[in-house]
PDB file of N, CA and C in Angstrom:
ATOM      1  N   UNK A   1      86.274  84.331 111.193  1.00  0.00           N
ATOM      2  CA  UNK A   1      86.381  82.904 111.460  1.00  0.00           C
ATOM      3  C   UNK A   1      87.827  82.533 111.679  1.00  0.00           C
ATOM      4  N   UNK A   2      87.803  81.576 112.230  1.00  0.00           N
ATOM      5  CA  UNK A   2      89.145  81.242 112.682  1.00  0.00           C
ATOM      6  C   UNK A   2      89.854  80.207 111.332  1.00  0.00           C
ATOM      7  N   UNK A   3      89.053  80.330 110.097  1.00  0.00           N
ATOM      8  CA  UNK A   3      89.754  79.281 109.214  1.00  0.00           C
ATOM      9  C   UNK A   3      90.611  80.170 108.368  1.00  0.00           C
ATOM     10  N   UNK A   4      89.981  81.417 108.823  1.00  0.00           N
ATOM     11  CA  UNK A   4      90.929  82.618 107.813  1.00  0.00           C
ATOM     12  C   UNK A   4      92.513  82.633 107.609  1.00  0.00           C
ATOM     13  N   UNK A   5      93.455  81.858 108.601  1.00  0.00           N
ATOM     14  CA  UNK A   5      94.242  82.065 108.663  1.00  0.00           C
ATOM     15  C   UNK A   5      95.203  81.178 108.120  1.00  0.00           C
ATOM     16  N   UNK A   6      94.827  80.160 108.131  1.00  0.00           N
ATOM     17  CA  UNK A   6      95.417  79.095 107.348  1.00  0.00           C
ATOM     18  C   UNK A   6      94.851  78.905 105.624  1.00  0.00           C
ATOM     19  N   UNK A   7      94.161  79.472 105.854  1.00  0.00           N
ATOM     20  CA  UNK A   7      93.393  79.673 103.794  1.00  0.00           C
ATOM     21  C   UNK A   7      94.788  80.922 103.636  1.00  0.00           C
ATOM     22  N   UNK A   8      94.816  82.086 104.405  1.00  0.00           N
ATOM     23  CA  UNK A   8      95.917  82.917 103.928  1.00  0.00           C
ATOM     24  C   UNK A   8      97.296  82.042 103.691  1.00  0.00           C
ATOM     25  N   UNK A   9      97.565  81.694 104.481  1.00  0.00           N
ATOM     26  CA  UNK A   9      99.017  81.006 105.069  1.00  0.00           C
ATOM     27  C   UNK A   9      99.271  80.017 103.656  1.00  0.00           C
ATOM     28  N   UNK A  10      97.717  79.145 103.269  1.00  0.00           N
ATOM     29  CA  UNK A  10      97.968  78.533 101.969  1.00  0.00           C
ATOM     30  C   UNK A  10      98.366  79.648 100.931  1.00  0.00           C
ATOM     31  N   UNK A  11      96.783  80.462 100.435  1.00  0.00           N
ATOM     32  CA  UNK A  11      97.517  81.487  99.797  1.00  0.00           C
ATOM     33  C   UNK A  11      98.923  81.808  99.172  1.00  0.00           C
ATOM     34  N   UNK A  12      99.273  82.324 100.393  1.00  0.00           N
ATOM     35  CA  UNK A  12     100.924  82.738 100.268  1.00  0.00           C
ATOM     36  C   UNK A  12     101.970  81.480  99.796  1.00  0.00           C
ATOM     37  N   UNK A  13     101.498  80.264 100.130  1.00  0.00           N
ATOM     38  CA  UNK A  13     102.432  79.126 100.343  1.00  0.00           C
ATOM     39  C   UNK A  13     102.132  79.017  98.514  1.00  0.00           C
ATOM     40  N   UNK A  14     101.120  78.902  97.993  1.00  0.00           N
ATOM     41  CA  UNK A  14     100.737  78.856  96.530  1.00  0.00           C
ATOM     42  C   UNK A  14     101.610  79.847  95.720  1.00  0.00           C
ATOM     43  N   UNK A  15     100.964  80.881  96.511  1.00  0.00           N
ATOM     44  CA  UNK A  15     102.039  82.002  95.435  1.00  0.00           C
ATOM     45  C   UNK A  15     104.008  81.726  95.470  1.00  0.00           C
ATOM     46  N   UNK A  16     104.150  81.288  96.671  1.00  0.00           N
ATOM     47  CA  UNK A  16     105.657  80.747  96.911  1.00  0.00           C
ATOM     48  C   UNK A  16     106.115  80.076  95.991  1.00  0.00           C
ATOM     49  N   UNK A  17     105.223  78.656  95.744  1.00  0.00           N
ATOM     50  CA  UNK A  17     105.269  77.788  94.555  1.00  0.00           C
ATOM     51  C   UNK A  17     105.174  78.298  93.371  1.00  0.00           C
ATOM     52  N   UNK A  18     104.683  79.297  93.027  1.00  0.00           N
ATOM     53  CA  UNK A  18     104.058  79.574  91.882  1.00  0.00           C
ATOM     54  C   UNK A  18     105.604  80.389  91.219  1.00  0.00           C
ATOM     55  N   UNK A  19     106.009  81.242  92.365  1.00  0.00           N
ATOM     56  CA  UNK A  19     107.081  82.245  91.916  1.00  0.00           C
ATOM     57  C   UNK A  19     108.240  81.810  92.260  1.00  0.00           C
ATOM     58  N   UNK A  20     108.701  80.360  92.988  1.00  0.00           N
ATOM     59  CA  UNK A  20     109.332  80.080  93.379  1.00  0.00           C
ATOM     60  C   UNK A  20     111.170  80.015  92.664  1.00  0.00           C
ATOM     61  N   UNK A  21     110.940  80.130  91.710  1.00  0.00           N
ATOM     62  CA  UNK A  21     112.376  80.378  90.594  1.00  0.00           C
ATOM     63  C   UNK A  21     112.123  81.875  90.336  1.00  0.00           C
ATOM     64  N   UNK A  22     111.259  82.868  91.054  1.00  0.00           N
ATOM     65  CA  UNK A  22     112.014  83.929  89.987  1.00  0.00           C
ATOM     66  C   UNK A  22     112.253  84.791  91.681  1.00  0.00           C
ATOM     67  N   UNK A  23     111.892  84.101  92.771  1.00  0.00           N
ATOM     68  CA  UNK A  23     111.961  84.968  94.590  1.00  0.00           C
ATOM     69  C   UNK A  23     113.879  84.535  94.914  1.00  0.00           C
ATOM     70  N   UNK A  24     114.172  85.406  95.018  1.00  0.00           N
ATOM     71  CA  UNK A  24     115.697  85.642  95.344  1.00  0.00           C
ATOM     72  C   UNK A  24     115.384  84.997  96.773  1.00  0.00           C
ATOM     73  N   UNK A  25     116.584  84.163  97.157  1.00  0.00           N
ATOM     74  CA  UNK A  25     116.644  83.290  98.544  1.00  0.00           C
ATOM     75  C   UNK A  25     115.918  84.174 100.071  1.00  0.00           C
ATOM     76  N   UNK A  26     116.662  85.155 100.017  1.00  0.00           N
ATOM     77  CA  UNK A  26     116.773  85.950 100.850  1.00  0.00           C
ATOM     78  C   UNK A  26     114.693  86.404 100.968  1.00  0.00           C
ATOM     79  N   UNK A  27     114.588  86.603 100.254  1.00  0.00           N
ATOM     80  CA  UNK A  27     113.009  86.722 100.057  1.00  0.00           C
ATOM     81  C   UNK A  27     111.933  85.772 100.500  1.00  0.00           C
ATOM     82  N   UNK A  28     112.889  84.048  99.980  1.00  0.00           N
ATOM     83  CA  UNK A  28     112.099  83.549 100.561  1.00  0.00           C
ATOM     84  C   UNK A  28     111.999  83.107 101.726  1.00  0.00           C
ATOM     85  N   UNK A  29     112.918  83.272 102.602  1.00  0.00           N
ATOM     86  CA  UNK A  29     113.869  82.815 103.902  1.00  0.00           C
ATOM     87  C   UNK A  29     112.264  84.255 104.629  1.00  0.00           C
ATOM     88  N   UNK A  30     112.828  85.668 104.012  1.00  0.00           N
ATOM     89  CA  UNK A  30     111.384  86.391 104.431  1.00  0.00           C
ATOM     90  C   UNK A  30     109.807  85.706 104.913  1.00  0.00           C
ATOM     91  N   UNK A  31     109.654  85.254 103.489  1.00  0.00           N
ATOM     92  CA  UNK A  31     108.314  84.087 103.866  1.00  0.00           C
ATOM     93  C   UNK A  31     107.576  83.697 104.740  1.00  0.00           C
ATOM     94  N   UNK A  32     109.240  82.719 104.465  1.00  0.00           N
ATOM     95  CA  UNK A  32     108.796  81.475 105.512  1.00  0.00           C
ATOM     96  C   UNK A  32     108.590  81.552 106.993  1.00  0.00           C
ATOM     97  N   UNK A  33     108.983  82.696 107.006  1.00  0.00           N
ATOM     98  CA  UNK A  33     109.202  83.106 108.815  1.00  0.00           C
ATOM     99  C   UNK A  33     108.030  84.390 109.018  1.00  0.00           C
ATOM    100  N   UNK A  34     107.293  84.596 107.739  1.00  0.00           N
ATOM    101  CA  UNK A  34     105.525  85.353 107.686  1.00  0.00           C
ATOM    102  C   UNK A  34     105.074  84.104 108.010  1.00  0.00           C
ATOM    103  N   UNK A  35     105.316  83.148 107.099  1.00  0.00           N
ATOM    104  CA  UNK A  35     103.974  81.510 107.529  1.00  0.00           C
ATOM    105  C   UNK A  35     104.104  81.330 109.041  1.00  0.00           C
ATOM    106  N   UNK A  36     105.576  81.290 109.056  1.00  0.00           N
ATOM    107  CA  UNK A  36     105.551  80.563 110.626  1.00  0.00           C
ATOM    108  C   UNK A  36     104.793  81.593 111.747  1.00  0.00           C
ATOM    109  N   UNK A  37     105.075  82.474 111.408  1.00  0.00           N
ATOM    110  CA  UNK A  37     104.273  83.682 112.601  1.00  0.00           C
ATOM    111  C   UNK A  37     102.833  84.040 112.203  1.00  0.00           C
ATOM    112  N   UNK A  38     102.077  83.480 110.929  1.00  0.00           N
ATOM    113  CA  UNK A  38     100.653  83.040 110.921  1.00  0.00           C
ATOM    114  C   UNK A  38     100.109  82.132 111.556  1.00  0.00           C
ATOM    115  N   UNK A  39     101.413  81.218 111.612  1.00  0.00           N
ATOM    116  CA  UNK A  39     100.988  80.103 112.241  1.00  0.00           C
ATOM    117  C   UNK A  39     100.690  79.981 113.987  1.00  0.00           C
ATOM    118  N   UNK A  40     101.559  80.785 114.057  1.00  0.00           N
ATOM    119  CA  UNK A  40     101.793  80.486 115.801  1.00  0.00           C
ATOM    120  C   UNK A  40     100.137  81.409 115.790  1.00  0.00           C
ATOM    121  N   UNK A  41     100.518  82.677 115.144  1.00  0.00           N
ATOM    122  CA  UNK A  41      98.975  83.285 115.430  1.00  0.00           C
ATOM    123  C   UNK A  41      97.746  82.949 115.723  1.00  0.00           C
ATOM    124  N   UNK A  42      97.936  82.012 114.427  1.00  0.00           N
ATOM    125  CA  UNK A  42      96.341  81.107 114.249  1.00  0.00           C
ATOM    126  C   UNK A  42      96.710  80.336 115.994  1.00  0.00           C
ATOM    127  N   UNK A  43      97.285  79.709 115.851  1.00  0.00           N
ATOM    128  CA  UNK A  43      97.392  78.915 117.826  1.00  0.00           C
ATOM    129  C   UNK A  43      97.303  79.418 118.837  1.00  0.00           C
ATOM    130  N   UNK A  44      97.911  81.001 118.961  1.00  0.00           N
ATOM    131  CA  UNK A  44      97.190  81.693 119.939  1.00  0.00           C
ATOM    132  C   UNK A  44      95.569  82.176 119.895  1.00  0.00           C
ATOM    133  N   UNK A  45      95.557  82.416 119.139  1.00  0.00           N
ATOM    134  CA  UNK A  45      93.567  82.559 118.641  1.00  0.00           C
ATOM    135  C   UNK A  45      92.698  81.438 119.064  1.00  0.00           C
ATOM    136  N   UNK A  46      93.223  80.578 118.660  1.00  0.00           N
ATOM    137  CA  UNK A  46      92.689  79.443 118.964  1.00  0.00           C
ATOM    138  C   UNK A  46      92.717  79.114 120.598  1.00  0.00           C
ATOM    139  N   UNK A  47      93.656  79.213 121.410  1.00  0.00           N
ATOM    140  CA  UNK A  47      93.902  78.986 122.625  1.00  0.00           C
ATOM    141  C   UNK A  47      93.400  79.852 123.048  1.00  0.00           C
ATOM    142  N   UNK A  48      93.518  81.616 122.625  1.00  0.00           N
ATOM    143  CA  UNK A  48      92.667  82.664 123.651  1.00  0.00           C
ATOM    144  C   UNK A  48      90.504  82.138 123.023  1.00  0.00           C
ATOM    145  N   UNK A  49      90.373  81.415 122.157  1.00  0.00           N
ATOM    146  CA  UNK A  49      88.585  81.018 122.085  1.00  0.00           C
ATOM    147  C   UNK A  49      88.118  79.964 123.058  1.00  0.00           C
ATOM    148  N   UNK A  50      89.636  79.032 123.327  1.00  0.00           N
ATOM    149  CA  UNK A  50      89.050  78.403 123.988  1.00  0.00           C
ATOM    150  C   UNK A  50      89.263  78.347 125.965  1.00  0.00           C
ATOM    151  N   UNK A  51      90.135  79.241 125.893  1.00  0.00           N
ATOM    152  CA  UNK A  51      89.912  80.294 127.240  1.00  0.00           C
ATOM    153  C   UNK A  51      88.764  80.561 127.537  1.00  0.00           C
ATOM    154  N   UNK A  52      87.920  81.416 126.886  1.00  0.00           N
ATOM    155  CA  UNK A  52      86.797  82.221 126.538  1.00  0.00           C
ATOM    156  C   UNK A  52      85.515  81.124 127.216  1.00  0.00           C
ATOM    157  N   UNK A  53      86.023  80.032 125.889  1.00  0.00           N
ATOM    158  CA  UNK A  53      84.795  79.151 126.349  1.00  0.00           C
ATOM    159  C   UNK A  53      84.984  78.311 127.685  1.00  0.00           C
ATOM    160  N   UNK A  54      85.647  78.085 128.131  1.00  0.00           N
ATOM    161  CA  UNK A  54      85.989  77.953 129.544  1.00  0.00           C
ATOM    162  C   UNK A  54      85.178  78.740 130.550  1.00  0.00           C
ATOM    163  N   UNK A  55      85.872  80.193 130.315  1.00  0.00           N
ATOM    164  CA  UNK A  55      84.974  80.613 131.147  1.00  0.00           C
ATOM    165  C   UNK A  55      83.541  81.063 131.057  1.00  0.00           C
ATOM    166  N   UNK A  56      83.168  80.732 130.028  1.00  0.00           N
ATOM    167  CA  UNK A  56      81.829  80.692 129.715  1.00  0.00           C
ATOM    168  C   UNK A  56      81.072  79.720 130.366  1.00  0.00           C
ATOM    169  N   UNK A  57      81.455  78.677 130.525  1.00  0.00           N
ATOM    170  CA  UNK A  57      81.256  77.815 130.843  1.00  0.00           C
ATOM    171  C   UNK A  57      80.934  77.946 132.682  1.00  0.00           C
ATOM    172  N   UNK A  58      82.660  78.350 132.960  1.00  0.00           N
ATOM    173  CA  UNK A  58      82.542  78.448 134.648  1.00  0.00           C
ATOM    174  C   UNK A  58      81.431  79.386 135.274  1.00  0.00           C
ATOM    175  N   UNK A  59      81.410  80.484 134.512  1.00  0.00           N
ATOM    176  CA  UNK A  59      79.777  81.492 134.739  1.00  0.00           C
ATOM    177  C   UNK A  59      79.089  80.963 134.702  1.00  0.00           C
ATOM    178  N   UNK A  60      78.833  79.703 133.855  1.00  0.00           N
ATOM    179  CA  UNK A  60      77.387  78.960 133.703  1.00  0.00           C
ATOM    180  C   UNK A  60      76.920  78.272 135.701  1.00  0.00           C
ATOM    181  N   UNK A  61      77.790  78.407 136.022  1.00  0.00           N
ATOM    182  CA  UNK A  61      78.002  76.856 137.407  1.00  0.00           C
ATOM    183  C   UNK A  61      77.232  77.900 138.139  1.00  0.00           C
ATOM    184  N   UNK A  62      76.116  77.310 138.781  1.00  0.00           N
ATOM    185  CA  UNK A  62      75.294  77.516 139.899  1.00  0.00           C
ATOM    186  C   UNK A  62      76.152  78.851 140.874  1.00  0.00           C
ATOM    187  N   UNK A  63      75.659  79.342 141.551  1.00  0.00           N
ATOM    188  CA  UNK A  63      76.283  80.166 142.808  1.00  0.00           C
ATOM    189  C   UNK A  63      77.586  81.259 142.323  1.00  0.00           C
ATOM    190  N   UNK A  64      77.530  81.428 140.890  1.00  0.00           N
ATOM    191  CA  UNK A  64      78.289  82.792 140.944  1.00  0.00           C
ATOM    192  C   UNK A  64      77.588  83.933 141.172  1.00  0.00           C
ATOM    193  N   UNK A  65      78.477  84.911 141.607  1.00  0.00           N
ATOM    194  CA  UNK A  65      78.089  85.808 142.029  1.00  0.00           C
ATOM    195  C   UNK A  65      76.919  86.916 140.742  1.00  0.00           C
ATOM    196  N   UNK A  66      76.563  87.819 140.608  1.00  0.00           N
ATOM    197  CA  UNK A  66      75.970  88.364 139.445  1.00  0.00           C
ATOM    198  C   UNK A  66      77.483  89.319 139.053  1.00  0.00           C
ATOM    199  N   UNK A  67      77.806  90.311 140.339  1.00  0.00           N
ATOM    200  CA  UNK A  67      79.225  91.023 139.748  1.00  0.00           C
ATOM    201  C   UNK A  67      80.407  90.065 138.993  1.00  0.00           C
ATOM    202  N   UNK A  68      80.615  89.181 139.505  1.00  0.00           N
ATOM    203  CA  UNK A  68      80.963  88.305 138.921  1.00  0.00           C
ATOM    204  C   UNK A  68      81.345  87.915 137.458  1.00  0.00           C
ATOM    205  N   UNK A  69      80.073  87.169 137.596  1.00  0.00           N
ATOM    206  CA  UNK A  69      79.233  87.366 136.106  1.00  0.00           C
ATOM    207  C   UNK A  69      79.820  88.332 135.041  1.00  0.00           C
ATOM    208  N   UNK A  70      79.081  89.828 135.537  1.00  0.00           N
ATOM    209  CA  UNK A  70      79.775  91.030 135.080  1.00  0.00           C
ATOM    210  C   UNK A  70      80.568  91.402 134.328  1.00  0.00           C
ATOM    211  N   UNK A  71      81.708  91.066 135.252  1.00  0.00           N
ATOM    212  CA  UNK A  71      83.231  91.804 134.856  1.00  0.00           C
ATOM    213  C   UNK A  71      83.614  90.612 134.015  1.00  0.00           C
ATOM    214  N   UNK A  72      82.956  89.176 134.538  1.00  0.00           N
ATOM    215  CA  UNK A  72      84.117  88.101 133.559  1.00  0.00           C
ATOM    216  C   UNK A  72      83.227  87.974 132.225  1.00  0.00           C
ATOM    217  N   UNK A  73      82.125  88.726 132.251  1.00  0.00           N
ATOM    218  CA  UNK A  73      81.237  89.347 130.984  1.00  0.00           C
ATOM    219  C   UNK A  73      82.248  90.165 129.724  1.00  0.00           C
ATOM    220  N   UNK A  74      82.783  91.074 130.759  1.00  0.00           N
ATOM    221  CA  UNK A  74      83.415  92.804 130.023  1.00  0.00           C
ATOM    222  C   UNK A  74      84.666  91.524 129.618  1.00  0.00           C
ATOM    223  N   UNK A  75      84.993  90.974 130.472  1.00  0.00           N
ATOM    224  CA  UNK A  75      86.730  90.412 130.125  1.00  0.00           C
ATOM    225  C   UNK A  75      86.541  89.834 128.946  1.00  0.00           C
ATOM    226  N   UNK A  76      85.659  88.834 128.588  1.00  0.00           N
ATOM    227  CA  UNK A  76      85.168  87.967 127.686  1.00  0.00           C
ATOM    228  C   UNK A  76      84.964  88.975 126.379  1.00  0.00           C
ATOM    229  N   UNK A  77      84.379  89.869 126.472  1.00  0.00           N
ATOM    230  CA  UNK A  77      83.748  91.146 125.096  1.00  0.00           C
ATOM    231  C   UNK A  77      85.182  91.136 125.018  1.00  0.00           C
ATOM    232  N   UNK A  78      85.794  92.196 125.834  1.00  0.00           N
ATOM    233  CA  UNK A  78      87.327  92.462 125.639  1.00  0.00           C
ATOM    234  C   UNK A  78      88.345  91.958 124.996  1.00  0.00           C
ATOM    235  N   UNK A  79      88.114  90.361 125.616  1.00  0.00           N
ATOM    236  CA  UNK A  79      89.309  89.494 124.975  1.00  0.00           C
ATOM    237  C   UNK A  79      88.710  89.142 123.311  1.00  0.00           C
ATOM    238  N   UNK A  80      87.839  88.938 123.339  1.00  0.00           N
ATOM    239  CA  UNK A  80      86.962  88.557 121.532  1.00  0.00           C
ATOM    240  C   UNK A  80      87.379  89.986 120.732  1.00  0.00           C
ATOM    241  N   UNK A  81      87.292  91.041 121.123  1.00  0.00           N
ATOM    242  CA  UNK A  81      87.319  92.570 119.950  1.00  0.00           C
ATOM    243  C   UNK A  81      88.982  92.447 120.223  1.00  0.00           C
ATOM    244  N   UNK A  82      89.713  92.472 121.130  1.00  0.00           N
ATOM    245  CA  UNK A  82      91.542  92.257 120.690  1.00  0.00           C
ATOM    246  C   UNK A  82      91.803  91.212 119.674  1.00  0.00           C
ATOM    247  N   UNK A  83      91.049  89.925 119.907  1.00  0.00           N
ATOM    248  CA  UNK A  83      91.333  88.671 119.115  1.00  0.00           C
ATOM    249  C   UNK A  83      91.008  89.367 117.569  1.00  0.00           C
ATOM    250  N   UNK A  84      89.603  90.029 117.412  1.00  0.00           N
ATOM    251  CA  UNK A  84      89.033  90.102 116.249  1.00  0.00           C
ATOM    252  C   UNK A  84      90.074  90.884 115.564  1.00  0.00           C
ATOM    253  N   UNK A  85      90.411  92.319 116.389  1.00  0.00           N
ATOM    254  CA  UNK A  85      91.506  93.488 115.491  1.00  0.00           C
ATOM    255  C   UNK A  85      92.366  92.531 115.424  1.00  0.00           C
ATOM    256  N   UNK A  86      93.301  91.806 116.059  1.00  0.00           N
ATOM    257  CA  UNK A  86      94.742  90.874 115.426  1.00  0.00           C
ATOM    258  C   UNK A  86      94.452  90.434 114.397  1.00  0.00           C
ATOM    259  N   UNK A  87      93.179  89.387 114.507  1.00  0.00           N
ATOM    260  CA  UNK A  87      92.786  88.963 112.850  1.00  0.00           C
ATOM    261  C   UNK A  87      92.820  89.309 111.833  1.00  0.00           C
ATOM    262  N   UNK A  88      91.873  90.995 112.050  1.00  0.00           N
ATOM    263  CA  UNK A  88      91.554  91.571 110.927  1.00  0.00           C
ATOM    264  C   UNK A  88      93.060  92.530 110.040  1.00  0.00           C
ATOM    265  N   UNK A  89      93.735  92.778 111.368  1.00  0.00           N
ATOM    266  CA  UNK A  89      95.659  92.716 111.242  1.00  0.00           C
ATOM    267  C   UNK A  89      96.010  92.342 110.654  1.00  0.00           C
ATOM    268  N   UNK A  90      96.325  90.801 110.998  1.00  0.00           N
ATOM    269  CA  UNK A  90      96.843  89.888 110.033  1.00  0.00           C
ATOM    270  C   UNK A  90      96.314  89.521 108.860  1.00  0.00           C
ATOM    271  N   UNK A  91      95.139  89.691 108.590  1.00  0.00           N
ATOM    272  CA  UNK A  91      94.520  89.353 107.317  1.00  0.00           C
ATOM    273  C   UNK A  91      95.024  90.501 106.327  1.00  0.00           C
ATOM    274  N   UNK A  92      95.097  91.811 106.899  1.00  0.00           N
ATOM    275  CA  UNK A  92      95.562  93.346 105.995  1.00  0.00           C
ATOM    276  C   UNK A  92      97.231  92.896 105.583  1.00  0.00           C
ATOM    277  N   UNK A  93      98.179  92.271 106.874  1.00  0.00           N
ATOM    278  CA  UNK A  93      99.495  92.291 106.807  1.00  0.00           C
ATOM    279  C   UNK A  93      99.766  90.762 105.680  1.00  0.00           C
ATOM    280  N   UNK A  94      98.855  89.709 105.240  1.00  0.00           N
ATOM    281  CA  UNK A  94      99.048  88.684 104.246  1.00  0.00           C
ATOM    282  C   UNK A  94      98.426  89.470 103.142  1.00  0.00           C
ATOM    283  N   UNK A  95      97.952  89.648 103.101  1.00  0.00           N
ATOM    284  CA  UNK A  95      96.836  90.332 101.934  1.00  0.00           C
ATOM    285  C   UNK A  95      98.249  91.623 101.272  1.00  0.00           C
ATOM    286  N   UNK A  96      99.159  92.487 102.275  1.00  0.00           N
ATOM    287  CA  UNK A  96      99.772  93.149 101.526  1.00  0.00           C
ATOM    288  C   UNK A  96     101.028  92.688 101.185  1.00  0.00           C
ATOM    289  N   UNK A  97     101.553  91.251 102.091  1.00  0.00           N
ATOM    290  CA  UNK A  97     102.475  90.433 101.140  1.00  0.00           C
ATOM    291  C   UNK A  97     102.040  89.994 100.563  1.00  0.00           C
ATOM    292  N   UNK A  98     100.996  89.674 100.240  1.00  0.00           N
ATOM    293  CA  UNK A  98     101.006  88.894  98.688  1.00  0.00           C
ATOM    294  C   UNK A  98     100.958  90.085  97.400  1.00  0.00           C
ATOM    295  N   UNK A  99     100.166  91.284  97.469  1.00  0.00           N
ATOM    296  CA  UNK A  99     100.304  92.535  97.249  1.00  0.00           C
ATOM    297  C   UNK A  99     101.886  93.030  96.290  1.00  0.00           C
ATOM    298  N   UNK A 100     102.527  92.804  97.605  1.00  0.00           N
ATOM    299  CA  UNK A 100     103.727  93.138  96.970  1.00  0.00           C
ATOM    300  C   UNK A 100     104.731  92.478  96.650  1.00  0.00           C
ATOM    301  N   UNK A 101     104.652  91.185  97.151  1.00  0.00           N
ATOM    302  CA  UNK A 101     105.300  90.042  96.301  1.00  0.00           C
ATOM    303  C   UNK A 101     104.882  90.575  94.330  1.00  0.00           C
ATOM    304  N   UNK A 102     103.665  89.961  94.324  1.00  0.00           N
ATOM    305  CA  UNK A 102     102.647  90.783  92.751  1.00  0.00           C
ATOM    306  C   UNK A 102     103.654  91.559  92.512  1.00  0.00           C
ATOM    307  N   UNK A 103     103.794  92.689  93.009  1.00  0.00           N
ATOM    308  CA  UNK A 103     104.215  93.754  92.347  1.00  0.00           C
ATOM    309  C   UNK A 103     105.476  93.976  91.587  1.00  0.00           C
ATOM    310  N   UNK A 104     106.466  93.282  92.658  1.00  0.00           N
ATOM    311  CA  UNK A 104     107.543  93.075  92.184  1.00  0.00           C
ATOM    312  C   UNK A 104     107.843  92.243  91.442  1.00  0.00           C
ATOM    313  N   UNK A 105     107.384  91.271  91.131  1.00  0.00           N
ATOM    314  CA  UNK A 105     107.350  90.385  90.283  1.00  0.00           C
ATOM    315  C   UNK A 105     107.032  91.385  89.026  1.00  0.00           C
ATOM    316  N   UNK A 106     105.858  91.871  88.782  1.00  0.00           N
ATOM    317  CA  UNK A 106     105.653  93.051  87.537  1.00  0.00           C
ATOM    318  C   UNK A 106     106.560  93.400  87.462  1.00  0.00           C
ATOM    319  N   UNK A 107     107.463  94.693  88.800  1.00  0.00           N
ATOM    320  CA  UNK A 107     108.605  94.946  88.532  1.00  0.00           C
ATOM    321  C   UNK A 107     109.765  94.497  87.875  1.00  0.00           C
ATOM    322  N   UNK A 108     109.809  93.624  88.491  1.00  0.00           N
ATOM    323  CA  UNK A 108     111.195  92.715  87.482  1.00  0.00           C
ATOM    324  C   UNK A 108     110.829  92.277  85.912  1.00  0.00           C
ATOM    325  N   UNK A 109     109.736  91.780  85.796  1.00  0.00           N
ATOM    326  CA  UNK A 109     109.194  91.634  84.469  1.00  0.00           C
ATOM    327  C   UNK A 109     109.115  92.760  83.214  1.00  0.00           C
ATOM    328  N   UNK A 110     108.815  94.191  83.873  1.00  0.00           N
ATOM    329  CA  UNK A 110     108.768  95.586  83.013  1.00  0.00           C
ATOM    330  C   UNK A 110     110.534  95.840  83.185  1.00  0.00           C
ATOM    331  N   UNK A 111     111.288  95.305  83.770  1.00  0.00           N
ATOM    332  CA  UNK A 111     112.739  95.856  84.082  1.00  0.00           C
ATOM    333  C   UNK A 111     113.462  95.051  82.797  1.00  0.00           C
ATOM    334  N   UNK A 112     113.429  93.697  83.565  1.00  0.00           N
ATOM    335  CA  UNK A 112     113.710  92.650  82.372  1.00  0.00           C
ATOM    336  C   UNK A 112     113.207  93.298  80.547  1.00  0.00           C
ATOM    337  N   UNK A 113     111.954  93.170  80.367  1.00  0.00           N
ATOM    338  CA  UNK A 113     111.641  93.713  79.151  1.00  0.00           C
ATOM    339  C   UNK A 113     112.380  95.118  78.890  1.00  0.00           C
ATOM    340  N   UNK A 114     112.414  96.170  80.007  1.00  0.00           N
ATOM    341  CA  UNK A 114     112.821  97.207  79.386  1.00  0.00           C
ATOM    342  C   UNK A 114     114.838  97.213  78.672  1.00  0.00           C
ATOM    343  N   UNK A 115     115.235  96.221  79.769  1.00  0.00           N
ATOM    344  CA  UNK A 115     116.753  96.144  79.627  1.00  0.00           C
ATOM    345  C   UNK A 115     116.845  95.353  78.177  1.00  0.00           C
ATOM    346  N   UNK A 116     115.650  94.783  77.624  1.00  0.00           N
ATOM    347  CA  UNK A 116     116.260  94.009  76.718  1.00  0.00           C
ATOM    348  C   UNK A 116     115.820  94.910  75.627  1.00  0.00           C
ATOM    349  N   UNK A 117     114.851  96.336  75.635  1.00  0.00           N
ATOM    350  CA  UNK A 117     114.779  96.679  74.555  1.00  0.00           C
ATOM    351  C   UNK A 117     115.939  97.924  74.634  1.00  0.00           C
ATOM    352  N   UNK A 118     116.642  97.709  75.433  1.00  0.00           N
ATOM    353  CA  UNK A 118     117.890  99.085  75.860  1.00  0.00           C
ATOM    354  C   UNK A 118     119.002  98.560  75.113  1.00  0.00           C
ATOM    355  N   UNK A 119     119.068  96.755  75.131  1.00  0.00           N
ATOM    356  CA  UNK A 119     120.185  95.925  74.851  1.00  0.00           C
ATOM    357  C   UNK A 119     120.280  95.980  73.314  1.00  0.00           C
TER     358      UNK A 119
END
């Protein structure tokens, strides 16, 4: 679905807030420029569905040809399974920043504890 991407984009924006005093600048400057390139994503997705339905549409109109038809058939499959792998992309590439945001956060937390039982 096409709502997937902005539920991630929140996601991440939550966890931002959440960790927001313990993410070194530089990290979050990282981020913000993952949201923004979810974002544009989600807008190209959106613009290549409604391409799609366009020409879904123009096939519909009396007097096309059947080859026609056809190929702007295959183009249509084509363009939907590229759209779908980017998705399913981007859903793996938020899913493992948030992943490892997590982690490091543990990290610093077992570091912190360990330095203070060293101290």
């Amino acid at each position: 679905s096409s709502h997937a991407c902005p539920a991630i984009a929140k996601a991440i924006r939550q966890q931002l807030i959440r960790q927001s005093s313990t993410i070194k600048p530089q990290e979050q400057v990282d981020l913000a420029v993952g949201l923004a390139r979810i974002s544009l994503r989600e807008r190209l997705h959106n613009e290549t569905t409604e391409e799609t339905v366009r020409t879904i549409k123009h096939l519909s109109e009396p007097g096309t040809s059947p080859l026609r038809k056809a190929l702007a058939t295959e183009d249509i499959i084509l363009r939907l399974l590229v759209v779908t792998a980017r998705h399913q992309q981007l859903k793996l590439h938020a899913v493992e920043t948030i992943l490892n945001l997590a982690s490091e956060e543990s990290n610093r937390h077992l570091l912190a504890r360990h330095n203070g039982l060293l101290n």
